[in-house]
C-alpha atoms as a PDB file:
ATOM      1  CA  UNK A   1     -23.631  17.220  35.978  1.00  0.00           C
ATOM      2  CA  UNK A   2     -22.280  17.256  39.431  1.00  0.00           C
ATOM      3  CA  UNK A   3     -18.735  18.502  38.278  1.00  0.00           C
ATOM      4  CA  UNK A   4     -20.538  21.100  35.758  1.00  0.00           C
ATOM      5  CA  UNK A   5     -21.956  22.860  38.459  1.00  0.00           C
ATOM      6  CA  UNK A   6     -19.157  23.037  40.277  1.00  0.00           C
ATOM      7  CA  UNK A   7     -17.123  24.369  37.694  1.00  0.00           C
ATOM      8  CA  UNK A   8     -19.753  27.006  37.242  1.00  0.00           C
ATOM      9  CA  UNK A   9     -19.693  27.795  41.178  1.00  0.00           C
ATOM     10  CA  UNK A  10     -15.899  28.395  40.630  1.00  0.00           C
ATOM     11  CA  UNK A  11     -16.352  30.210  37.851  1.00  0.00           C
ATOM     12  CA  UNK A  12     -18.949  32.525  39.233  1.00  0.00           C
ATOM     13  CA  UNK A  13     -16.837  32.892  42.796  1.00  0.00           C
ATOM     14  CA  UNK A  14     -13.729  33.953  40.681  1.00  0.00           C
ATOM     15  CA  UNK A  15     -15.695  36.287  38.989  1.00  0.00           C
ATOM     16  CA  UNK A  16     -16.764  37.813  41.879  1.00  0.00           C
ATOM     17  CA  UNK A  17     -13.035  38.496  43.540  1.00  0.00           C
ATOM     18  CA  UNK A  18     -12.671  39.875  40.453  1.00  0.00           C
ATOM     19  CA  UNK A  19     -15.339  42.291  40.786  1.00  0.00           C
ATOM     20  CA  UNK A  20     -14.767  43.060  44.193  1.00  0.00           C
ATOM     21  CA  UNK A  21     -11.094  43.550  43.332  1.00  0.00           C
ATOM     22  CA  UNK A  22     -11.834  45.644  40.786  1.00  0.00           C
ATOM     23  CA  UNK A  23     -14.006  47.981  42.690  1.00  0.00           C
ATOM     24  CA  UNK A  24     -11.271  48.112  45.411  1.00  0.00           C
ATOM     25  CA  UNK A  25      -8.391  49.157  43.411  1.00  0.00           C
ATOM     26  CA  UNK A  26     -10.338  51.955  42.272  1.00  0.00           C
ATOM     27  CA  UNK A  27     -11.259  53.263  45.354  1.00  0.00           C
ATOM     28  CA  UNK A  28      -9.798  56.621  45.647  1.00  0.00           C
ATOM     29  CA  UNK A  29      -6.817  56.730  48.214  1.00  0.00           C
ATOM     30  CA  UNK A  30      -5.370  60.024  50.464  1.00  0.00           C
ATOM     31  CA  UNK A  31      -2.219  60.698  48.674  1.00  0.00           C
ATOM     32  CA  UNK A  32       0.654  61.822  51.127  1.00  0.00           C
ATOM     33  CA  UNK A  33       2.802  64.596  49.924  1.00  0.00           C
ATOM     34  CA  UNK A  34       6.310  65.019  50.208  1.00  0.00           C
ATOM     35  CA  UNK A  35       8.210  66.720  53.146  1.00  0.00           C
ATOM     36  CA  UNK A  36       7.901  70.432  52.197  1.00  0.00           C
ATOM     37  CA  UNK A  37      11.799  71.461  51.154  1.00  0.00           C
ATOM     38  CA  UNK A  38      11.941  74.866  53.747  1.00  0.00           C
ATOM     39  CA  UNK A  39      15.549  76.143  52.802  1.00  0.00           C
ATOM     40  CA  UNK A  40      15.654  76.860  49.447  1.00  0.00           C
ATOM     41  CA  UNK A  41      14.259  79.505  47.109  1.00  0.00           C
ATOM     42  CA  UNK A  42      15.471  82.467  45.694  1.00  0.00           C
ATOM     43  CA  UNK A  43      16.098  85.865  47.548  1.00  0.00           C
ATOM     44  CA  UNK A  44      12.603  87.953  48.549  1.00  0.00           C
ATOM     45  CA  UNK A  45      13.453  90.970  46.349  1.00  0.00           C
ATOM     46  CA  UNK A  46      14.120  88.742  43.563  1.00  0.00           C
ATOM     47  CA  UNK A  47      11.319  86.813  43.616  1.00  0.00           C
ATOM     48  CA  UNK A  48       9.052  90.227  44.237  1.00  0.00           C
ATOM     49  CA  UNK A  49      11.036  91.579  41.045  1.00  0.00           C
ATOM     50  CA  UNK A  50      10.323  88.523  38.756  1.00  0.00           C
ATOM     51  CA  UNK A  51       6.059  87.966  39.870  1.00  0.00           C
ATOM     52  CA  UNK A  52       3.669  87.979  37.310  1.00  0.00           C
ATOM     53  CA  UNK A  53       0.470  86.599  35.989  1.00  0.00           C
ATOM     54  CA  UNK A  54       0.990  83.740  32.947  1.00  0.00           C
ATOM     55  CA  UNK A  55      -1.571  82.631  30.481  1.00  0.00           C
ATOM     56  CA  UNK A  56       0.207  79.809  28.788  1.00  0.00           C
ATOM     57  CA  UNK A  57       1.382  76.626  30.342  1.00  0.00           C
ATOM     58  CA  UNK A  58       3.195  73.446  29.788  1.00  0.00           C
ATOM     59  CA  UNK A  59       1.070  70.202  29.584  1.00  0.00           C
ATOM     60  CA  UNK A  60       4.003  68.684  31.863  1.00  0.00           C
ATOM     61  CA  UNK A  61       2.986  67.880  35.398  1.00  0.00           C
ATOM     62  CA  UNK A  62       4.764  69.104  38.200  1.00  0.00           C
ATOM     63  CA  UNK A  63       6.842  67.026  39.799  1.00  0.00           C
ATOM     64  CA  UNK A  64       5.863  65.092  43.269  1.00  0.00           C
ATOM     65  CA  UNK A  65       8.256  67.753  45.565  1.00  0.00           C
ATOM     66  CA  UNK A  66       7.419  71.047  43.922  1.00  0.00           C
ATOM     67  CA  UNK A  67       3.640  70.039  44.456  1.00  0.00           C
ATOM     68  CA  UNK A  68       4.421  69.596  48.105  1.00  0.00           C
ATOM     69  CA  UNK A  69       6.290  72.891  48.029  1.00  0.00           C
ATOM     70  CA  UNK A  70       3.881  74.650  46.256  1.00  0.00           C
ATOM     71  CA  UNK A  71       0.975  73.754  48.797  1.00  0.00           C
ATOM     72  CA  UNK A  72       3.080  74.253  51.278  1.00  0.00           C
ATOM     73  CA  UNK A  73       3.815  77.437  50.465  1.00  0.00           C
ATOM     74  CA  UNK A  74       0.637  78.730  49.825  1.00  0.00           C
ATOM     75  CA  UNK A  75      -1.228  77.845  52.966  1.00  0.00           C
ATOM     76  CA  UNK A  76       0.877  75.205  54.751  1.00  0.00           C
ATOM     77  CA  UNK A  77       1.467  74.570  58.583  1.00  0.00           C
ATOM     78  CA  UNK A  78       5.024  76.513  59.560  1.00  0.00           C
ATOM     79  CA  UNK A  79       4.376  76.453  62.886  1.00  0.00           C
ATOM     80  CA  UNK A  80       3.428  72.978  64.124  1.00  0.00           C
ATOM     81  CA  UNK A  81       3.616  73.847  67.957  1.00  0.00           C
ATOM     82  CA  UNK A  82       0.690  76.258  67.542  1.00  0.00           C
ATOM     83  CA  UNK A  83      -0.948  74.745  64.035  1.00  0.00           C
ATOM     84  CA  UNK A  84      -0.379  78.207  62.319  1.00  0.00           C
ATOM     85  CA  UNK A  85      -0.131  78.192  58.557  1.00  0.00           C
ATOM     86  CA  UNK A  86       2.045  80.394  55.541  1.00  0.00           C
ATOM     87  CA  UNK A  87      -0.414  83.128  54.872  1.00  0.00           C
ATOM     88  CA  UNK A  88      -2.685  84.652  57.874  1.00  0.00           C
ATOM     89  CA  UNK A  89      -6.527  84.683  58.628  1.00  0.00           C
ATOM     90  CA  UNK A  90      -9.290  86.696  60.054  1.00  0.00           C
ATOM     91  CA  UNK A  91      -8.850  85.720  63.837  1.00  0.00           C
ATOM     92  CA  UNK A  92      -6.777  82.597  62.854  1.00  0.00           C
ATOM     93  CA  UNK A  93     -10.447  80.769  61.670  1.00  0.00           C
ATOM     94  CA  UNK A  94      -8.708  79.155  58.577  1.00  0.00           C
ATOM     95  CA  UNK A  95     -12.023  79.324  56.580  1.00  0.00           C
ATOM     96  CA  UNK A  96      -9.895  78.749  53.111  1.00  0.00           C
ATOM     97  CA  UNK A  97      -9.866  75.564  52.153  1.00  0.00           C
ATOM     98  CA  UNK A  98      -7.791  74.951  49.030  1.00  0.00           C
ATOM     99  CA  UNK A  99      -8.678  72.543  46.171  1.00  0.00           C
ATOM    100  CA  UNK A 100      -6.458  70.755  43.763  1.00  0.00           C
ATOM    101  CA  UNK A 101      -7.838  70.208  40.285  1.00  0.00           C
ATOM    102  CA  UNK A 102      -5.053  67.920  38.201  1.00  0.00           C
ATOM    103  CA  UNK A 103      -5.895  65.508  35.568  1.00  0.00           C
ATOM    104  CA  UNK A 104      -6.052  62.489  37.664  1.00  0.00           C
ATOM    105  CA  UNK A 105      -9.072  64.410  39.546  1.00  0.00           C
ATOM    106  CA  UNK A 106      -9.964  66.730  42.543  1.00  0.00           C
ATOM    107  CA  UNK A 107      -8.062  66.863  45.864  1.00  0.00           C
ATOM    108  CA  UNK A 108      -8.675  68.606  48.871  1.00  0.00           C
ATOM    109  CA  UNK A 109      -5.030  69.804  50.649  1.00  0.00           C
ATOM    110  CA  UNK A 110      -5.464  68.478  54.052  1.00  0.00           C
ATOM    111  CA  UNK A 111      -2.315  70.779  55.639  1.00  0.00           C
ATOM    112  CA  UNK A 112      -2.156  69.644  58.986  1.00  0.00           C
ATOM    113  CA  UNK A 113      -1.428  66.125  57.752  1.00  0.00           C
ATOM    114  CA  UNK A 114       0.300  67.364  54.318  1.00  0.00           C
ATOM    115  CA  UNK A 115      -2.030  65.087  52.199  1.00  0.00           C
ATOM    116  CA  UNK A 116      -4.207  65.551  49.479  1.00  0.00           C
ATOM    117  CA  UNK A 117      -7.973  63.714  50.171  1.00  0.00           C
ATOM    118  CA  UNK A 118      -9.578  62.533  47.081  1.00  0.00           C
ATOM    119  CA  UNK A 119     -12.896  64.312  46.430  1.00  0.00           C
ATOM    120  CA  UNK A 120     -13.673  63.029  42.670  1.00  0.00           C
ATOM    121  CA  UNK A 121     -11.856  60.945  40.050  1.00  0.00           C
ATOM    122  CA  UNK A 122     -12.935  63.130  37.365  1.00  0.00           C
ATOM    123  CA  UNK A 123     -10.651  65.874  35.482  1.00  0.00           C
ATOM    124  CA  UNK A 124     -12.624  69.365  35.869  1.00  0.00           C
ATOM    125  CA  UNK A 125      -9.610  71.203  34.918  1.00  0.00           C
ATOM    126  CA  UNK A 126     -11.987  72.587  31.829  1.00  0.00           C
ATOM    127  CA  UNK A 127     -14.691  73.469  34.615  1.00  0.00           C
ATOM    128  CA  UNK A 128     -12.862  75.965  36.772  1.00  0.00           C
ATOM    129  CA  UNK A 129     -12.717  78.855  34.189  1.00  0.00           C
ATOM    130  CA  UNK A 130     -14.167  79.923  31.260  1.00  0.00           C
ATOM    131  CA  UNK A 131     -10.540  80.887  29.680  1.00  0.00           C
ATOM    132  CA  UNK A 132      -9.625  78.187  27.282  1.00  0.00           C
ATOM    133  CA  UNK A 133      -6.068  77.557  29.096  1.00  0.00           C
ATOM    134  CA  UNK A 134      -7.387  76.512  32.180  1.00  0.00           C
ATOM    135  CA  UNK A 135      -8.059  72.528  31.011  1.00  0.00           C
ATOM    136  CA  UNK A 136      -4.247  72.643  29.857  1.00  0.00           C
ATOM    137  CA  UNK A 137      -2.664  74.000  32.645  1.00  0.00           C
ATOM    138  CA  UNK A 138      -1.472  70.935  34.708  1.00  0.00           C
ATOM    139  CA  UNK A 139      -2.870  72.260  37.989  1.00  0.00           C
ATOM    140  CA  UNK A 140      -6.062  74.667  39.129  1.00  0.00           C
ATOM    141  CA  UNK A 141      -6.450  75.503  42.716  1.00  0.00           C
ATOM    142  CA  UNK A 142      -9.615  76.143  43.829  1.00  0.00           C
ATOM    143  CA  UNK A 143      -9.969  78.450  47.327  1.00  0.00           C
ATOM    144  CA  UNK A 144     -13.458  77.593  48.707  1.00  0.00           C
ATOM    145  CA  UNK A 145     -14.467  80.154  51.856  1.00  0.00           C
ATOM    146  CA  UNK A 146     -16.144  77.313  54.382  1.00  0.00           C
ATOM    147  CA  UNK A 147     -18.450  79.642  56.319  1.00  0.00           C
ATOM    148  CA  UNK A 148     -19.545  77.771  58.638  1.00  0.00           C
ATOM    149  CA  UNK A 149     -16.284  78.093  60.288  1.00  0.00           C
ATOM    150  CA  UNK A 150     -16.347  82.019  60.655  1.00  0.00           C
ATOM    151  CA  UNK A 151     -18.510  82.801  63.652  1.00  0.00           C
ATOM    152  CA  UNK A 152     -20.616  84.789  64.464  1.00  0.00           C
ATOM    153  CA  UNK A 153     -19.554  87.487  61.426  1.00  0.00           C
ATOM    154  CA  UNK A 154     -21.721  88.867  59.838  1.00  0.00           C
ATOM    155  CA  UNK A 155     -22.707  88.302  56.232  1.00  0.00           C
ATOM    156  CA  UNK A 156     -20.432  91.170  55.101  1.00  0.00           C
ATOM    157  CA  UNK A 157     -17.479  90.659  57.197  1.00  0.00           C
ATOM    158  CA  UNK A 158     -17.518  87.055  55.892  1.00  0.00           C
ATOM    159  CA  UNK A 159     -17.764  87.888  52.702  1.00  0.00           C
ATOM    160  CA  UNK A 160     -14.824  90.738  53.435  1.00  0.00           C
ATOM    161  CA  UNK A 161     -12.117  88.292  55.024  1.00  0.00           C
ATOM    162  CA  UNK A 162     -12.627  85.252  53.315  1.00  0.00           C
ATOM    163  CA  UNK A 163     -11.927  87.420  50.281  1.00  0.00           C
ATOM    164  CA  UNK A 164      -8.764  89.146  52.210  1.00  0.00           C
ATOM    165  CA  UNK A 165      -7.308  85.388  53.153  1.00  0.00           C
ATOM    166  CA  UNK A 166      -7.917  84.167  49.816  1.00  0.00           C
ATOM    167  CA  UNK A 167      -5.481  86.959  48.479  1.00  0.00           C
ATOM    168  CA  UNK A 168      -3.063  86.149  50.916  1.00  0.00           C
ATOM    169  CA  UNK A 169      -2.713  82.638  49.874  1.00  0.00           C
ATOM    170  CA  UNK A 170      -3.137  82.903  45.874  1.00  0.00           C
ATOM    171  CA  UNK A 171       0.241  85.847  46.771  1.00  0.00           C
ATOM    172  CA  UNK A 172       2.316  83.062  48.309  1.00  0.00           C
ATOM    173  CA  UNK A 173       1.459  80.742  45.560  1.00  0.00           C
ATOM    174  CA  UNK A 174       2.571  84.245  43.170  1.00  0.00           C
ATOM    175  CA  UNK A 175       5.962  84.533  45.122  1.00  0.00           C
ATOM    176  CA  UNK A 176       6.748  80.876  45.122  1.00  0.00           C
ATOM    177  CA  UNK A 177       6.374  80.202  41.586  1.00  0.00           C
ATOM    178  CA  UNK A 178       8.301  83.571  41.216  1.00  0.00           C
ATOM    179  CA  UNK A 179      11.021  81.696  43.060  1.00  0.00           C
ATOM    180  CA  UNK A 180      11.130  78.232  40.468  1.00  0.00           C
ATOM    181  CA  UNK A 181      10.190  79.672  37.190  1.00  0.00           C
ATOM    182  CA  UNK A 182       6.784  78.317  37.366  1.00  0.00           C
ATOM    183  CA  UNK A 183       3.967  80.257  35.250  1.00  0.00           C
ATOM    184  CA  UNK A 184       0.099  81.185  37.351  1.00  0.00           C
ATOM    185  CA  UNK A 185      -2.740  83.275  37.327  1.00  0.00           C
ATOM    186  CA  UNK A 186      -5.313  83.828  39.283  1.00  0.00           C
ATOM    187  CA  UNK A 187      -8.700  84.315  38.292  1.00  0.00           C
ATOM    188  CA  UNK A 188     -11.954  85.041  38.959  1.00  0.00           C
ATOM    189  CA  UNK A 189     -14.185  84.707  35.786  1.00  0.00           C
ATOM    190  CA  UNK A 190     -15.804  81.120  36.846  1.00  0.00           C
ATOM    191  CA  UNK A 191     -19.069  79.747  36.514  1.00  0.00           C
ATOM    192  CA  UNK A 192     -19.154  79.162  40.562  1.00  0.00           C
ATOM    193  CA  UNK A 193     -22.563  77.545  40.670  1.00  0.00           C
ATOM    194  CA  UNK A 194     -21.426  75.227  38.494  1.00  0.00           C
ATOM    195  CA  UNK A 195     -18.316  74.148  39.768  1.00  0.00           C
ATOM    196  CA  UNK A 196     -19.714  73.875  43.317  1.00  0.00           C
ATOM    197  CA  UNK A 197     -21.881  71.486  42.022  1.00  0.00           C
ATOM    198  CA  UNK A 198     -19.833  69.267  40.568  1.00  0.00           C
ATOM    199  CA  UNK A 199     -17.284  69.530  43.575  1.00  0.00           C
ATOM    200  CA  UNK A 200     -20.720  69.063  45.742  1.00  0.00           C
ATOM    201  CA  UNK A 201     -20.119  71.656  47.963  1.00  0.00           C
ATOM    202  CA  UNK A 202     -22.142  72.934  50.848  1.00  0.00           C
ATOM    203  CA  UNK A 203     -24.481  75.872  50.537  1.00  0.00           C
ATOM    204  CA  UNK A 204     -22.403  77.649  53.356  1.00  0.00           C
ATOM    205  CA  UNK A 205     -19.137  76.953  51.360  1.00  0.00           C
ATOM    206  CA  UNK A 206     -18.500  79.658  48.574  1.00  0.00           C
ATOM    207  CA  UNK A 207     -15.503  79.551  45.571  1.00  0.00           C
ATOM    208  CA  UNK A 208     -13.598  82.626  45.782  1.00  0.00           C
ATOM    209  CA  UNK A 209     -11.007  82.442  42.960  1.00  0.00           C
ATOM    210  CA  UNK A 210      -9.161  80.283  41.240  1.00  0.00           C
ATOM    211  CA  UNK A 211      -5.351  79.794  40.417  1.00  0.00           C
ATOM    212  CA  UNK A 212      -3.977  78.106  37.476  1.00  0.00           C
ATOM    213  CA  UNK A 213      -0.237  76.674  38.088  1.00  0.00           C
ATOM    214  CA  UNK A 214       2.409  74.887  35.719  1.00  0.00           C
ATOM    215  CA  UNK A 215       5.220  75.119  34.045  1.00  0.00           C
ATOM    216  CA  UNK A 216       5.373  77.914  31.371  1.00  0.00           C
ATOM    217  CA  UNK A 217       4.524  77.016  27.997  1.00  0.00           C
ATOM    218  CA  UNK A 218       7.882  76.653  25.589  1.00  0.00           C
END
């Protein structure tokens, strides 16, 4: 009897690491992108010659370095002494925050530290427009305006610049797939309460628009 309920104590421990082990491996980790290649691409006028918007897009992911590019590119940190970014802001406030939707789940690009944060594990690709191409495009950014970090603006202005920096940013991501033959689009028909709750954003955070990105369907 003595040994049986030891063997069940075993049992019931091992179980347990199990368990826990479980749990722990699927605990969402920061993923650390790649350093951002900075001297290649193809010539501006080129580039400006060859951008377009693209509604139909490879289910093939991008690969680890042109993801790195890409953020970095659209509103990355090129000037590390001062913590400036790729695309310019309303007094330098940085209020766009950008969001990566992939299948693997939601990230939020961290671009001080060139990392994307895990937000959810869920894919809500098919959540971020109501176009049918947006759950097969491999990648949806998501610009979210965070108010709260714009001051003492008023209502109007914030509404204004947050929509003027979002532009900025969704035209670098525009110029750099230009550059590597990548297909985008960005777009503004989205169910934004919707989204925002499933993202569980703030009320003082607001989706602006949304860019689909990936390689153009063959």
């Amino acid at each position: 009897m003595k040994k049986a309920l030891l063997l069940f104590a075993g049992l019931a421990l091992t179980f347990s690491f199990i368990s826990y082990g479980r749990i722990f491996a699927e605990e969402p980790k920061p993923i650390q992108l790649l350093k951002p290649q900075t001297d290649g691409g193809r010539p501006l006028m080129q580039v400006l010659k060859d951008r377009k918007s693209s509604r139909e897009f490879s289910s093939e992911k991008l690969p680890a370095q042109v993801l790195s590019n890409l953020l970095w590119a659209a509103f990355g940190v090129n000037r590390p002494d001062l913590g400036k970014r790729t695309a310019p802001s309303a007094m330098n406030r940085q209020e766009i925050d950008v969001y990566v939707a992939t299948a693997d789940g939601l990230y939020l690009f961290d671009a001080k530290a060139h990392l994307l944060k895990p937000v959810l594990t869920e894919d809500i690709r098919a959540m971020t427009g109501i176009q049918p191409f947006v759950k097969d495009a491999p990648l949806n950014l998501i610009y979210v305006a965070d108010l709260s970090g714009m001051g003492s603006a008023t209502n109007e202005q914030k509404e204004f610049y947050s929509a003027a920096d979002t532009g900025f940013i969704a035209e670098n991501v525009y110029l750099y797939c230009a550059s590597e033959g990548l297909a985008t689009v960005v777009r503004g028909l989205v169910d934004r309460p919707t989204l925002a709750k499933a993202m569980k954003l703030r009320a003082d955070q607001k989706i602006t628009l949304v860019q689909s990105v990936g390689y153009p369907k063959k």
